[in-house]
Protein backbone atom coordinates (compact mmCIF):
# COMPACT_ATOMS: atom_id res chain seq x y z
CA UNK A 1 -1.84 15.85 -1.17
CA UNK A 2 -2.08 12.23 -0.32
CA UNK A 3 -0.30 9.10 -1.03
CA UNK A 4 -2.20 6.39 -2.56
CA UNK A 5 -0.13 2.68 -2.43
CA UNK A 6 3.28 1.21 -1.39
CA UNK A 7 5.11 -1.60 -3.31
CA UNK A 8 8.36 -3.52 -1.93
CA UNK A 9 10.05 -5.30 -4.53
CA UNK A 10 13.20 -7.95 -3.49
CA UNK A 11 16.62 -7.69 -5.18
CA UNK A 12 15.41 -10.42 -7.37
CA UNK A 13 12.01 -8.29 -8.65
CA UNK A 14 9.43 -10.26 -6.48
CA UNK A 15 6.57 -8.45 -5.19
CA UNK A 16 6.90 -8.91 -1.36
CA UNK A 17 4.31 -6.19 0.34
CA UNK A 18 2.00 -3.70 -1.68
CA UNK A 19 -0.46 -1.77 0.35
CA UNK A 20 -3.26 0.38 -0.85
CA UNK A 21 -3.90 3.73 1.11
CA UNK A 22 -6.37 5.71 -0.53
CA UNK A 23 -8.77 4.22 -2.62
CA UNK A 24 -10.26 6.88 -4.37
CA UNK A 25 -6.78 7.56 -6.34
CA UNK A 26 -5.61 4.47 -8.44
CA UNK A 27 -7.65 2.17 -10.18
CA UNK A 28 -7.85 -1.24 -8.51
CA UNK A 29 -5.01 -3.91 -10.14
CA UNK A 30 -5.14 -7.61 -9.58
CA UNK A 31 -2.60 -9.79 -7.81
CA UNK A 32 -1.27 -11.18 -10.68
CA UNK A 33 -1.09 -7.81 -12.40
CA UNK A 34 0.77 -6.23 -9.25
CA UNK A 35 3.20 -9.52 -9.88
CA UNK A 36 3.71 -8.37 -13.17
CA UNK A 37 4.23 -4.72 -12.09
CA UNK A 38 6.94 -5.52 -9.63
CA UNK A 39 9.00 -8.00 -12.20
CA UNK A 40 8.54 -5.17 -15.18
CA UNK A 41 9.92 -2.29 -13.11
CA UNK A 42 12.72 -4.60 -11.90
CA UNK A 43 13.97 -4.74 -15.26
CA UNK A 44 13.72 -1.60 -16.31
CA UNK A 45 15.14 -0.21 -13.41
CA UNK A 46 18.34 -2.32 -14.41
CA UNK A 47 18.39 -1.30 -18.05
CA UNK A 48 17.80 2.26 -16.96
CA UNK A 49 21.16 2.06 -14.81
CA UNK A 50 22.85 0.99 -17.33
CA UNK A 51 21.88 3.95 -19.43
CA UNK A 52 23.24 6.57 -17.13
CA UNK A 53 26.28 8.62 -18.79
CA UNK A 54 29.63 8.11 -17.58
CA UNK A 55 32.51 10.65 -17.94
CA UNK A 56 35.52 9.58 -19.16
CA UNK A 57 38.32 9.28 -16.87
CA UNK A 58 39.89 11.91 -18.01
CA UNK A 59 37.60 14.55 -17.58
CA UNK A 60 37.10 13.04 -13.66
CA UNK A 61 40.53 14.04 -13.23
CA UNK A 62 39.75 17.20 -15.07
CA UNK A 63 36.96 18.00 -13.11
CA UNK A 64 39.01 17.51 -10.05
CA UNK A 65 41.18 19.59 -8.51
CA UNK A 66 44.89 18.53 -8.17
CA UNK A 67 45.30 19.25 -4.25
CA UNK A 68 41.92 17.55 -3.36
CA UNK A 69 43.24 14.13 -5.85
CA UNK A 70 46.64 12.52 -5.08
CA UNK A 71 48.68 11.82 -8.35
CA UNK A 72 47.58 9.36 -10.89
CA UNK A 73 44.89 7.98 -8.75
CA UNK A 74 41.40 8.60 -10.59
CA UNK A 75 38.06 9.22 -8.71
CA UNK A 76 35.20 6.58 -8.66
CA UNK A 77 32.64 7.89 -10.57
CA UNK A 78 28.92 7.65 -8.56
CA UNK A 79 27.04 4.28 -9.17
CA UNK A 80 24.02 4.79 -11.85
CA UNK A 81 20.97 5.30 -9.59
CA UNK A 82 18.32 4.03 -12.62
CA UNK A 83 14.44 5.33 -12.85
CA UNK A 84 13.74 7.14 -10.03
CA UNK A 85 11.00 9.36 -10.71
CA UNK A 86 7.85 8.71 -13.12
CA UNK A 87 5.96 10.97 -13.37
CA UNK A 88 2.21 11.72 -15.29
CA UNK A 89 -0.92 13.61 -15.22
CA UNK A 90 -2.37 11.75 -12.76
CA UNK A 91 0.06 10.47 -10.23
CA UNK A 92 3.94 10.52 -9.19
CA UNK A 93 6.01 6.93 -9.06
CA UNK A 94 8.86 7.75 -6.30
CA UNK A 95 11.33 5.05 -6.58
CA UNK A 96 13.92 4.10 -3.16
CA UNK A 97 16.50 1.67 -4.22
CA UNK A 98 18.67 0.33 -1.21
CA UNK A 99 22.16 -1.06 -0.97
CA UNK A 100 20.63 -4.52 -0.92
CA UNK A 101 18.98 -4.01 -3.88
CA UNK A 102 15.19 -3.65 -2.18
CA UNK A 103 13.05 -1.08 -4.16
CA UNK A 104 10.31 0.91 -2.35
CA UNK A 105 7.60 2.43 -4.64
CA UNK A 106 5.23 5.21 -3.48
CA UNK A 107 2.59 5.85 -5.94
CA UNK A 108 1.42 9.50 -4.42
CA UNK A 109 -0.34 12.85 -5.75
CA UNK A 110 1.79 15.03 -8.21
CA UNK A 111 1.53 17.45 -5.50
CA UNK A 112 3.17 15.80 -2.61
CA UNK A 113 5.82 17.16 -1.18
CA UNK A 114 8.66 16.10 0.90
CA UNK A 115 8.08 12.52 -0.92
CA UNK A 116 11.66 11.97 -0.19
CA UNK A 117 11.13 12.67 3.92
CA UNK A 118 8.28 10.01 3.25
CA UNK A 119 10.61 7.39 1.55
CA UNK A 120 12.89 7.80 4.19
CA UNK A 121 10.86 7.13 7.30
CA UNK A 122 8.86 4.53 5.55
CA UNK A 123 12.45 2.69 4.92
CA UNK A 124 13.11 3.42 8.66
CA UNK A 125 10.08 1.45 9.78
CA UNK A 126 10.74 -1.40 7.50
CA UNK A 127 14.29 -1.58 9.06
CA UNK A 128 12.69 -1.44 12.66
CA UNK A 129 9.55 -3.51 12.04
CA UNK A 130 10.39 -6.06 9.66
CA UNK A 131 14.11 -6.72 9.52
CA UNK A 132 14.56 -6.42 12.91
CA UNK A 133 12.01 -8.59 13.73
CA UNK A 134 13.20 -12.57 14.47
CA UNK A 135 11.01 -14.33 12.30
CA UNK A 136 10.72 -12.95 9.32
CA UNK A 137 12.59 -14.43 6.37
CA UNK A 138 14.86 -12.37 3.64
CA UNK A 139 13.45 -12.04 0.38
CA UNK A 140 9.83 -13.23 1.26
CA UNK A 141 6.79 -11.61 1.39
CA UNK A 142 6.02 -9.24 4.58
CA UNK A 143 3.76 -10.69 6.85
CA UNK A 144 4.52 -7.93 10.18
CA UNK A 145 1.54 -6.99 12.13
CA UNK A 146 3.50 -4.05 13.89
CA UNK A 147 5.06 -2.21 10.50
CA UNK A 148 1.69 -2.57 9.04
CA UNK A 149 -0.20 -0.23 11.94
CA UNK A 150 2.52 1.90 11.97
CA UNK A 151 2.59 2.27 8.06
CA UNK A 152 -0.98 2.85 8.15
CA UNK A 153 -0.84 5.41 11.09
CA UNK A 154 2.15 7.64 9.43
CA UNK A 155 0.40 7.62 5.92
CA UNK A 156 -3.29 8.42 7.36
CA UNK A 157 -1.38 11.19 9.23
CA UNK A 158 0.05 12.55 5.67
CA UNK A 159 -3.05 12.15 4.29
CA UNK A 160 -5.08 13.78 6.33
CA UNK A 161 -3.22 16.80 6.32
């Protein structure tokens, strides 16, 4: 099981950190070509939102029971999450989209598990390391010393297991 590379893509599709872990699992890309990887999954992460089916309001309503619903007021229905998963022979694409609009990528092993407990303290150290830290800058590329180590110590950790 191991996790091979880390992209962060800005709400705008911008490549702003990818990282590398294992370098035995995906073939080395360029710069340029990791540019191009961030902007093309941007998009089709929007068009793949807008694909997701929507019930009718009617059938919300239907679906709900009357004592949990007040009268005449109709449910939200759940925002369209887009690609999350990708999935082939030879690796696993785990996409984290946050409220802001930042996507995480982790390329990993088909056979990771608990990629979703690895999303979510990865997204935890990028809240502690970078935005909490005074000089970095929204929507630019990550430059933190400290999230780096500790990136690199959590994933050698999963890696090595």
């Amino acid at each position: 099981m191991t996790v091979f590379a880390l992209i962060i893509i800005n709400k705008a599709g911008g490549l702003v950190y990818n990282r590398t872990f294992y370098e035995g699992g995906l073939q080395k890309i360029s710069t340029n070509d990791l540019l191009v990887l961030a902007g093309t999954f941007h998009g089709v992460h929007a068009i793949t939102s807008r694909l997701s089916p929507v019930k009718p309001a009617q059938a919300q309503a239907q679906a709900t029971p009357p004592t949990q619903q007040p009268p005449g007021l109709l449910t939200r229905p759940e925002p369209p999450s887009g690609l999350e998963v990708l999935e082939t022979e030879n690796f696993r694409l785990q996409c984290f989209n946050t409220m802001t609009g930042t996507k995480f990528l982790l390329f990993t092993d088909t056979t990771q598990a608990n990629v979703d407990v690895v999303m979510r303290r990865v997204y935890e150290m990028y809240s502690d390391y970078v935005m909490k830290n005074p000089f970095y800058q929204l929507e630019m590329p990550i430059r933190c010393d400290m999230f780096d180590r500790k990136l690199s110590s959590y994933i050698r950790e999963i890696n090595n297991r």
